[in-house]
PDB file of N, CA and C in Angstrom:
ATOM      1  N   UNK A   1       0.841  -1.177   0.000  1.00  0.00           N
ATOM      2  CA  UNK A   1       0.000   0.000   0.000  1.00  0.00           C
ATOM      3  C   UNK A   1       0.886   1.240   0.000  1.00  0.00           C
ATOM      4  N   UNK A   2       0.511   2.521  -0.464  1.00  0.00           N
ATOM      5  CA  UNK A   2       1.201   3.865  -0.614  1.00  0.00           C
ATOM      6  C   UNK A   2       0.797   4.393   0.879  1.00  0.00           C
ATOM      7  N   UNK A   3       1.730   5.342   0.812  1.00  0.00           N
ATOM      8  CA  UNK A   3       1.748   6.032   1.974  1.00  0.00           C
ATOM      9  C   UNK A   3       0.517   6.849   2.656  1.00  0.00           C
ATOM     10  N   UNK A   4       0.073   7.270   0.964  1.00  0.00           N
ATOM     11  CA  UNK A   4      -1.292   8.393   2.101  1.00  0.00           C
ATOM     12  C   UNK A   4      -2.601   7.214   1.673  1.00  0.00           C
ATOM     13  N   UNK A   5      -2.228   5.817   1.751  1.00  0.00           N
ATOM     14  CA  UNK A   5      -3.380   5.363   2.268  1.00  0.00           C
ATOM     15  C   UNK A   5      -3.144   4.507   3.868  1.00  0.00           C
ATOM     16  N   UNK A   6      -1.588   4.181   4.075  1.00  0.00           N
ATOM     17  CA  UNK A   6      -1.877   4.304   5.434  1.00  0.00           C
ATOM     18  C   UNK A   6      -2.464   5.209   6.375  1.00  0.00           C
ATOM     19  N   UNK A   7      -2.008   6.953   5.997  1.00  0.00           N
ATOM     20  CA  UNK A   7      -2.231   7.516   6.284  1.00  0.00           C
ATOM     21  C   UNK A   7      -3.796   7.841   6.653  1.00  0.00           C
ATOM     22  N   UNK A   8      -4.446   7.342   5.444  1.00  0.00           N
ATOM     23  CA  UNK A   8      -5.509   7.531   5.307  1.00  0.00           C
ATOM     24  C   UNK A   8      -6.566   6.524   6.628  1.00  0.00           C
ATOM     25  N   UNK A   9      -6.004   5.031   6.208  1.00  0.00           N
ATOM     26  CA  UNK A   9      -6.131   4.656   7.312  1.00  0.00           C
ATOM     27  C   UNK A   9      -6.412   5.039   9.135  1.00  0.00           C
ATOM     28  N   UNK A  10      -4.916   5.516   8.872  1.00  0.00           N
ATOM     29  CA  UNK A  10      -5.069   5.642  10.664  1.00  0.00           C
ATOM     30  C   UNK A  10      -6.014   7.039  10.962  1.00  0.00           C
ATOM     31  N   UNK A  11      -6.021   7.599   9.941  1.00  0.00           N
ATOM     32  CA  UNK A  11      -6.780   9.179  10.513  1.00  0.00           C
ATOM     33  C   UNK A  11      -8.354   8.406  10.391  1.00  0.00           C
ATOM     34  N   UNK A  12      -8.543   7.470   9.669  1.00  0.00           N
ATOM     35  CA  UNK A  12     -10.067   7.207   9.213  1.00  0.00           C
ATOM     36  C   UNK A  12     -10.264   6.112  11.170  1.00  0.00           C
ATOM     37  N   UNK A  13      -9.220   5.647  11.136  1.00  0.00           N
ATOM     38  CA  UNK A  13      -9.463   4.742  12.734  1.00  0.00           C
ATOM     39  C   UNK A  13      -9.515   5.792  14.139  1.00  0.00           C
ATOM     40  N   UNK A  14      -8.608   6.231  13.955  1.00  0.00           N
ATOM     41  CA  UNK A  14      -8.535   8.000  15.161  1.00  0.00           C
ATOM     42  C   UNK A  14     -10.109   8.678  14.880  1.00  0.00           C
ATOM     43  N   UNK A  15     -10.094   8.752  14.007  1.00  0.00           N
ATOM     44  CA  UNK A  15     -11.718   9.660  13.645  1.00  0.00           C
ATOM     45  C   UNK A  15     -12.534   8.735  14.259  1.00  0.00           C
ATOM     46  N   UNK A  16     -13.218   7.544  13.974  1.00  0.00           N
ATOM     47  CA  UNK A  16     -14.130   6.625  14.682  1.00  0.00           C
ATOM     48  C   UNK A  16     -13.504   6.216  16.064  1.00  0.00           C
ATOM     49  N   UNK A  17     -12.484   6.291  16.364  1.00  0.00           N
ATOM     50  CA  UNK A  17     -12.120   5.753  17.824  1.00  0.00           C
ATOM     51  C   UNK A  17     -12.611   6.879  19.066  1.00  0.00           C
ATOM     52  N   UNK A  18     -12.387   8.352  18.284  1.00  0.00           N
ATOM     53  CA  UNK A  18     -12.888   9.396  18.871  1.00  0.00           C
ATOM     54  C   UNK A  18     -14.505   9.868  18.904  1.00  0.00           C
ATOM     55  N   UNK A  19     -14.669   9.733  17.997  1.00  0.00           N
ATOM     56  CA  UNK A  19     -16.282   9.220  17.551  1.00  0.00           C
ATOM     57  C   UNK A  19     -17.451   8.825  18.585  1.00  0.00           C
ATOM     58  N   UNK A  20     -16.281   7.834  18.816  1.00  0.00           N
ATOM     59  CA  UNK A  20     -17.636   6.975  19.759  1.00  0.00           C
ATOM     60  C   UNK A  20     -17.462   7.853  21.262  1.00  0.00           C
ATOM     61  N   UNK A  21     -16.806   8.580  21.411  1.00  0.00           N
ATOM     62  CA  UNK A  21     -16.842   8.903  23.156  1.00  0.00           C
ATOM     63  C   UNK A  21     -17.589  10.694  22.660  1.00  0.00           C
ATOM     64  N   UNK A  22     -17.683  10.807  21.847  1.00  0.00           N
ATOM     65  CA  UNK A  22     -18.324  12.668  21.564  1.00  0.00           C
ATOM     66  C   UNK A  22     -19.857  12.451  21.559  1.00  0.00           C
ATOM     67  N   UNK A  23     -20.746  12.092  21.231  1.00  0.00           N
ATOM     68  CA  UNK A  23     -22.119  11.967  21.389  1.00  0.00           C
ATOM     69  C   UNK A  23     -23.118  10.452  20.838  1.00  0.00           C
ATOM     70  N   UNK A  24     -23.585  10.152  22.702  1.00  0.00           N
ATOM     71  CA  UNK A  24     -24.394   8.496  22.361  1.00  0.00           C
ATOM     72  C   UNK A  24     -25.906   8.876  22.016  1.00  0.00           C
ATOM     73  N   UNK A  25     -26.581   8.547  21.127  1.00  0.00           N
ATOM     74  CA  UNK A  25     -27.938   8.591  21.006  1.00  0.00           C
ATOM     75  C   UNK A  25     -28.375   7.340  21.593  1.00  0.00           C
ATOM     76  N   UNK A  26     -28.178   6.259  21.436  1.00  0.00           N
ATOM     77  CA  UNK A  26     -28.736   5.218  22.533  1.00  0.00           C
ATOM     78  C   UNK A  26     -27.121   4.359  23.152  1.00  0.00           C
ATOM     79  N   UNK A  27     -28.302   3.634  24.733  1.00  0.00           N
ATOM     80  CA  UNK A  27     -27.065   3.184  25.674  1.00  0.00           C
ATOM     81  C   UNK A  27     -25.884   2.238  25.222  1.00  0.00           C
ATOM     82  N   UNK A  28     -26.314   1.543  24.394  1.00  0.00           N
ATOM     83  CA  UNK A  28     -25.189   0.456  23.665  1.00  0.00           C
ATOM     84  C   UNK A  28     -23.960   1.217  23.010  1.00  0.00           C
ATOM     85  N   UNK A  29     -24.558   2.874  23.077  1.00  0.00           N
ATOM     86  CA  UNK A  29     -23.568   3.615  22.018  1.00  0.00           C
ATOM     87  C   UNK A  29     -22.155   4.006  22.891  1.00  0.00           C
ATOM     88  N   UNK A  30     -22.723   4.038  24.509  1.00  0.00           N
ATOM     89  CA  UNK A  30     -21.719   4.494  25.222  1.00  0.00           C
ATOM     90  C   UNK A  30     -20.780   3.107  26.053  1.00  0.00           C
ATOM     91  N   UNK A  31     -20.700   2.148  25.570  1.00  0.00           N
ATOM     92  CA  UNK A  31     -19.880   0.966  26.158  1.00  0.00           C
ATOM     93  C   UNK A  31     -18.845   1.021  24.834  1.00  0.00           C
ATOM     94  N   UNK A  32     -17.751   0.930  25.822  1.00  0.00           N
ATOM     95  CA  UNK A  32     -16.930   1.328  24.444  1.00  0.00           C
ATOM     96  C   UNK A  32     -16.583   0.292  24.136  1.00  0.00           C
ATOM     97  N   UNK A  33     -15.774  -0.639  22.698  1.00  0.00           N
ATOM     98  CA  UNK A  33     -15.941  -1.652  21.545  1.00  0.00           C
ATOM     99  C   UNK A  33     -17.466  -2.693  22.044  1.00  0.00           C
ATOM    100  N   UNK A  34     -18.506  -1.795  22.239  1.00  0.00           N
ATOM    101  CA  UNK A  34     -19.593  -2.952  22.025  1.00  0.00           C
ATOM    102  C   UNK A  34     -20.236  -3.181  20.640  1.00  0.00           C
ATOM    103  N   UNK A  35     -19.592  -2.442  19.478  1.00  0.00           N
ATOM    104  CA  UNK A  35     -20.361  -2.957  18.049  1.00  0.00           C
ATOM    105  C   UNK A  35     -18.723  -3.589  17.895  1.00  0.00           C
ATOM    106  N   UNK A  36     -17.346  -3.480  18.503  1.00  0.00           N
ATOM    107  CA  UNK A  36     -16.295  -4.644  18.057  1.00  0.00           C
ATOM    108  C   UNK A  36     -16.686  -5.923  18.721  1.00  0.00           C
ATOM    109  N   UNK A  37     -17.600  -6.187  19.986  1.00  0.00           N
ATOM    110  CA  UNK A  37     -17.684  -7.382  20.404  1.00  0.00           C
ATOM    111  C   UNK A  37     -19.346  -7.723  19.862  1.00  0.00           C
ATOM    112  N   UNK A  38     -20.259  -6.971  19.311  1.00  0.00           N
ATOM    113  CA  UNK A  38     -21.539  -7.239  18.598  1.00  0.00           C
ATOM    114  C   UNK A  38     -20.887  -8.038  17.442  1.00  0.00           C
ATOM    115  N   UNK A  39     -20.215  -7.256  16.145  1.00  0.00           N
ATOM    116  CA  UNK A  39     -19.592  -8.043  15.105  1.00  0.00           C
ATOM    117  C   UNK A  39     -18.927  -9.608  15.300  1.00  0.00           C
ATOM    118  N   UNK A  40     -18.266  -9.470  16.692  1.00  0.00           N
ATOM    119  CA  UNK A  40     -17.488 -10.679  16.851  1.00  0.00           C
ATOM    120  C   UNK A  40     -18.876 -11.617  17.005  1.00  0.00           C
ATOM    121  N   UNK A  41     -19.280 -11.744  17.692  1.00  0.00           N
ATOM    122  CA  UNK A  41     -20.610 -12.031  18.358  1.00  0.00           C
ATOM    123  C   UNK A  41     -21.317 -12.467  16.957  1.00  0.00           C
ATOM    124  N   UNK A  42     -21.573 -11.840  16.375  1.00  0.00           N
ATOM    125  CA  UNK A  42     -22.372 -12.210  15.293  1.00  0.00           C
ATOM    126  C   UNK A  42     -21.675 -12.632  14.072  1.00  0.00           C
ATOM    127  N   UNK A  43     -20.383 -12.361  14.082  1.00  0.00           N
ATOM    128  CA  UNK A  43     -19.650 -13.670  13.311  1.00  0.00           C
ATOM    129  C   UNK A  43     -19.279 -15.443  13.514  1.00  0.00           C
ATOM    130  N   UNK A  44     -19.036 -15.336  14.757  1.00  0.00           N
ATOM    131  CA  UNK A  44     -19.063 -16.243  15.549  1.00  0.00           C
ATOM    132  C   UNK A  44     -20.602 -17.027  15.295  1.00  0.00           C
ATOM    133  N   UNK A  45     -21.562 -16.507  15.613  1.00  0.00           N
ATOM    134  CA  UNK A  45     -22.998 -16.811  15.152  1.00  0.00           C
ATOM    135  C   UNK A  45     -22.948 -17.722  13.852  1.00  0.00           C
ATOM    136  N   UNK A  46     -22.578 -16.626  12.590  1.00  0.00           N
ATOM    137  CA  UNK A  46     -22.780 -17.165  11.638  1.00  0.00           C
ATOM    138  C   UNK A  46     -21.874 -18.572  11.183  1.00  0.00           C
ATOM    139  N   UNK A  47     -20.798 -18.816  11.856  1.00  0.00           N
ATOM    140  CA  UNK A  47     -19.828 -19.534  11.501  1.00  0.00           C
ATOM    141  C   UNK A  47     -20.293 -20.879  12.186  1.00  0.00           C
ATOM    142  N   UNK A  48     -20.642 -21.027  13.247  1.00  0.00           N
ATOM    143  CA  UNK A  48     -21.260 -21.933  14.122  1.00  0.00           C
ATOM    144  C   UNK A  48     -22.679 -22.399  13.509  1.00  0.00           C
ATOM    145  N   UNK A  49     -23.202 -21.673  13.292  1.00  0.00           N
ATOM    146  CA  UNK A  49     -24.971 -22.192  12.795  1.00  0.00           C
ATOM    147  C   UNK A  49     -24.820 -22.756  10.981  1.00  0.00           C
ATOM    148  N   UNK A  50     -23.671 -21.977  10.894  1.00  0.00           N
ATOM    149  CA  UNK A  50     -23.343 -22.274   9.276  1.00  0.00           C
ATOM    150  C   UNK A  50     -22.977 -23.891   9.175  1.00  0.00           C
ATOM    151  N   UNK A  51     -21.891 -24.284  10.322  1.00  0.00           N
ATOM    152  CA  UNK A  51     -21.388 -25.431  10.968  1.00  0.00           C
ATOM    153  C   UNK A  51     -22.343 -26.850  10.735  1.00  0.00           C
ATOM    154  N   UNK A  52     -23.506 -26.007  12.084  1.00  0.00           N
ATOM    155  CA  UNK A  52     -24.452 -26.874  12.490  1.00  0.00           C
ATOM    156  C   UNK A  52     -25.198 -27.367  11.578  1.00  0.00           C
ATOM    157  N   UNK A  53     -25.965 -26.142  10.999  1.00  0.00           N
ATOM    158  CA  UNK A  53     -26.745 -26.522   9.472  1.00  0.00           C
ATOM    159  C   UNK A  53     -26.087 -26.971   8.404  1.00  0.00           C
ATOM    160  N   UNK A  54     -24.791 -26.791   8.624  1.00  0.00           N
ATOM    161  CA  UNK A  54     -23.992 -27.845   7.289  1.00  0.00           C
ATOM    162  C   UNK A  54     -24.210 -29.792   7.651  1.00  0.00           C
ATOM    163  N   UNK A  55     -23.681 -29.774   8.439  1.00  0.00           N
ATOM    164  CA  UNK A  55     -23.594 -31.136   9.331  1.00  0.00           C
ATOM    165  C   UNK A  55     -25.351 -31.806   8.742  1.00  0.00           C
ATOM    166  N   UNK A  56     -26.562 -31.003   9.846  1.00  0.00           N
ATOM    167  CA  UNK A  56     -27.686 -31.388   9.573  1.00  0.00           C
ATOM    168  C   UNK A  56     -27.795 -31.887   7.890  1.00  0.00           C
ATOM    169  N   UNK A  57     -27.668 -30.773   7.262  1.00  0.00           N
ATOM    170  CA  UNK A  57     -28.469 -30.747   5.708  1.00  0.00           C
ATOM    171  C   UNK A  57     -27.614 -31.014   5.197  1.00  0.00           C
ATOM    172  N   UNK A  58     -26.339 -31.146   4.689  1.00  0.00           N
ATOM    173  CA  UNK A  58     -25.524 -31.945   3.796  1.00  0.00           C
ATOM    174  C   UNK A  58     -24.829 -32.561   3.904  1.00  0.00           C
ATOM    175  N   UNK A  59     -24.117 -32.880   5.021  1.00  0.00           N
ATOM    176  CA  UNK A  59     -23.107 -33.970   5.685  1.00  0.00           C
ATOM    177  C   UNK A  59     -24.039 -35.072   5.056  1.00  0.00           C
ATOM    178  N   UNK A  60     -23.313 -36.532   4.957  1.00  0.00           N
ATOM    179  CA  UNK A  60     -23.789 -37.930   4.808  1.00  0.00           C
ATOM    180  C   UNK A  60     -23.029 -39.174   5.642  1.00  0.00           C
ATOM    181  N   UNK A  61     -23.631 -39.427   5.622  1.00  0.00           N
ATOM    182  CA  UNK A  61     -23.563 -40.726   6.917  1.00  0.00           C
ATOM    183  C   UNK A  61     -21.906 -41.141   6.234  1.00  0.00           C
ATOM    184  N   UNK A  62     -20.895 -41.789   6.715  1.00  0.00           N
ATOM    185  CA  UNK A  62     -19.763 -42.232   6.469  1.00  0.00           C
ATOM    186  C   UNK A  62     -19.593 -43.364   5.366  1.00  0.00           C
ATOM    187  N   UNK A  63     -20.838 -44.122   6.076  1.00  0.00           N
ATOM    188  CA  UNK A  63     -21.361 -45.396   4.840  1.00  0.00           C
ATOM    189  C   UNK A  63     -22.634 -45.285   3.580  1.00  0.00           C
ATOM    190  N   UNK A  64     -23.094 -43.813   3.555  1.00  0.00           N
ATOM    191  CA  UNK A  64     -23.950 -43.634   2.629  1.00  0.00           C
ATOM    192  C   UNK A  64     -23.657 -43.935   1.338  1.00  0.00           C
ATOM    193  N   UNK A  65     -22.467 -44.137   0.593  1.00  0.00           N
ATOM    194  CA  UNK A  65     -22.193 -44.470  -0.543  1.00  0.00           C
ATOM    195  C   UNK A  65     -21.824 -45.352  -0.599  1.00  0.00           C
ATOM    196  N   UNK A  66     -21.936 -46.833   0.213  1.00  0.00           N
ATOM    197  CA  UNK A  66     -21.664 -48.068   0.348  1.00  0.00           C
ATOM    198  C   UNK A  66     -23.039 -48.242   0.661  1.00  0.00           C
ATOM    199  N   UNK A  67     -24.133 -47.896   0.861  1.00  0.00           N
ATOM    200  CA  UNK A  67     -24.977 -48.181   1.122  1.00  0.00           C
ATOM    201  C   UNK A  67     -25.913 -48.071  -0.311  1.00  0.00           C
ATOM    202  N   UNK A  68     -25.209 -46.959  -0.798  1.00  0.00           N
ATOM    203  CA  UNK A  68     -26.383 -46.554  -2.255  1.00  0.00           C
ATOM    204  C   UNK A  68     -25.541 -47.818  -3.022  1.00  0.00           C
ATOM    205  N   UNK A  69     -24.482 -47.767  -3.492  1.00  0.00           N
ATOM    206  CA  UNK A  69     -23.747 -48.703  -4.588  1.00  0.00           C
ATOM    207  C   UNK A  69     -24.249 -50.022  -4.019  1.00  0.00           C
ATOM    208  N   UNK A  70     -24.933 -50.480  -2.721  1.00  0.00           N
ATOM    209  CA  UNK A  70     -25.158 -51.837  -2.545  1.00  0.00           C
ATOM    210  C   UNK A  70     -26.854 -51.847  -3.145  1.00  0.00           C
ATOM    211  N   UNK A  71     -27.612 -51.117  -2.294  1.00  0.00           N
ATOM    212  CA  UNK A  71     -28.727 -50.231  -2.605  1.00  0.00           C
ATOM    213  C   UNK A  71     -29.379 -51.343  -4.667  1.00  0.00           C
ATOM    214  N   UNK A  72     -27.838 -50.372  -5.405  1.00  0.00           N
ATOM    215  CA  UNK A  72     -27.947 -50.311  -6.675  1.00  0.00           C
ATOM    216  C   UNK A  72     -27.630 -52.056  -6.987  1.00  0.00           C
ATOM    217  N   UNK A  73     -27.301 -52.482  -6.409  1.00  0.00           N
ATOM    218  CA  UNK A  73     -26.399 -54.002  -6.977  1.00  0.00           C
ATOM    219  C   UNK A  73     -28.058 -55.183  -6.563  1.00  0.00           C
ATOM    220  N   UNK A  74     -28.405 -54.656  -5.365  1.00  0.00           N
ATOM    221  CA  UNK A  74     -29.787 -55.522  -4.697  1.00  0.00           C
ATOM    222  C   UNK A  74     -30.612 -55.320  -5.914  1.00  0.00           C
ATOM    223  N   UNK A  75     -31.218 -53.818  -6.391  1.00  0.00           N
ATOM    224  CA  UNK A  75     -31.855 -53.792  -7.434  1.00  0.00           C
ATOM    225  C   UNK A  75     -31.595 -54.638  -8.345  1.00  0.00           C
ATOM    226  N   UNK A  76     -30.609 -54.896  -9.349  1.00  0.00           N
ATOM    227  CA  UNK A  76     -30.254 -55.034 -10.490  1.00  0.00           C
ATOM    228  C   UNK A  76     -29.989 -56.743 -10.034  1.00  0.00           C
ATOM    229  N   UNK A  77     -29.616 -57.542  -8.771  1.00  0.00           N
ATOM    230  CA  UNK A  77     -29.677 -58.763  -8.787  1.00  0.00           C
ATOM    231  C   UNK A  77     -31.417 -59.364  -8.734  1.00  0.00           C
ATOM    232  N   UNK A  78     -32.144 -58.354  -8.177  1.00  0.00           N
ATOM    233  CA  UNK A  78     -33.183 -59.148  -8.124  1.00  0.00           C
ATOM    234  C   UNK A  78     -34.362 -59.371  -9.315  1.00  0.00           C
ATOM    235  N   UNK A  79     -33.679 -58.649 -10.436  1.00  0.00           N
ATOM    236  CA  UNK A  79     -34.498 -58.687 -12.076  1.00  0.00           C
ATOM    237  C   UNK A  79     -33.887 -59.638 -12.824  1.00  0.00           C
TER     238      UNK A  79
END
């Protein structure tokens, strides 16, 4: 990266770091990193339920494809 976008950077992080302590319209506004631990919080969320609902809905049993290829062989012996 060039210089005046570090630059740019840190004045854009100083600006919001200062930000949050100059005026709260609601109470969550005045705990300071509670939208850095909301984000975590709700990444964490998504990564876990993403997890869970993977497992549920597309995971397959270990022997499911020993089970279909036998599945297929029962068919085709019993015609």
């Amino acid at each position: 990266m060039k210089a005046w976008q570090w630059i740019a950077i840190v004045l854009l992080t100083a600006a919001t770091v200062v930000g949050q302590f100059i005026e709260h319209h609601y109470w969550w506004e005045a705990i300071p990193g509670f939208f850095a631990a909301f984000a975590f919080a709700g990444c964490m969320l998504f990564m876990f339920g993403g997890k869970f609902l993977g497992k549920i809905l597309i995971s397959k049993a270990p022997d499911y494809y020993e089970k279909l290829h036998q599945s297929k062989e029962d068919k085709e012996n019993a015609h």
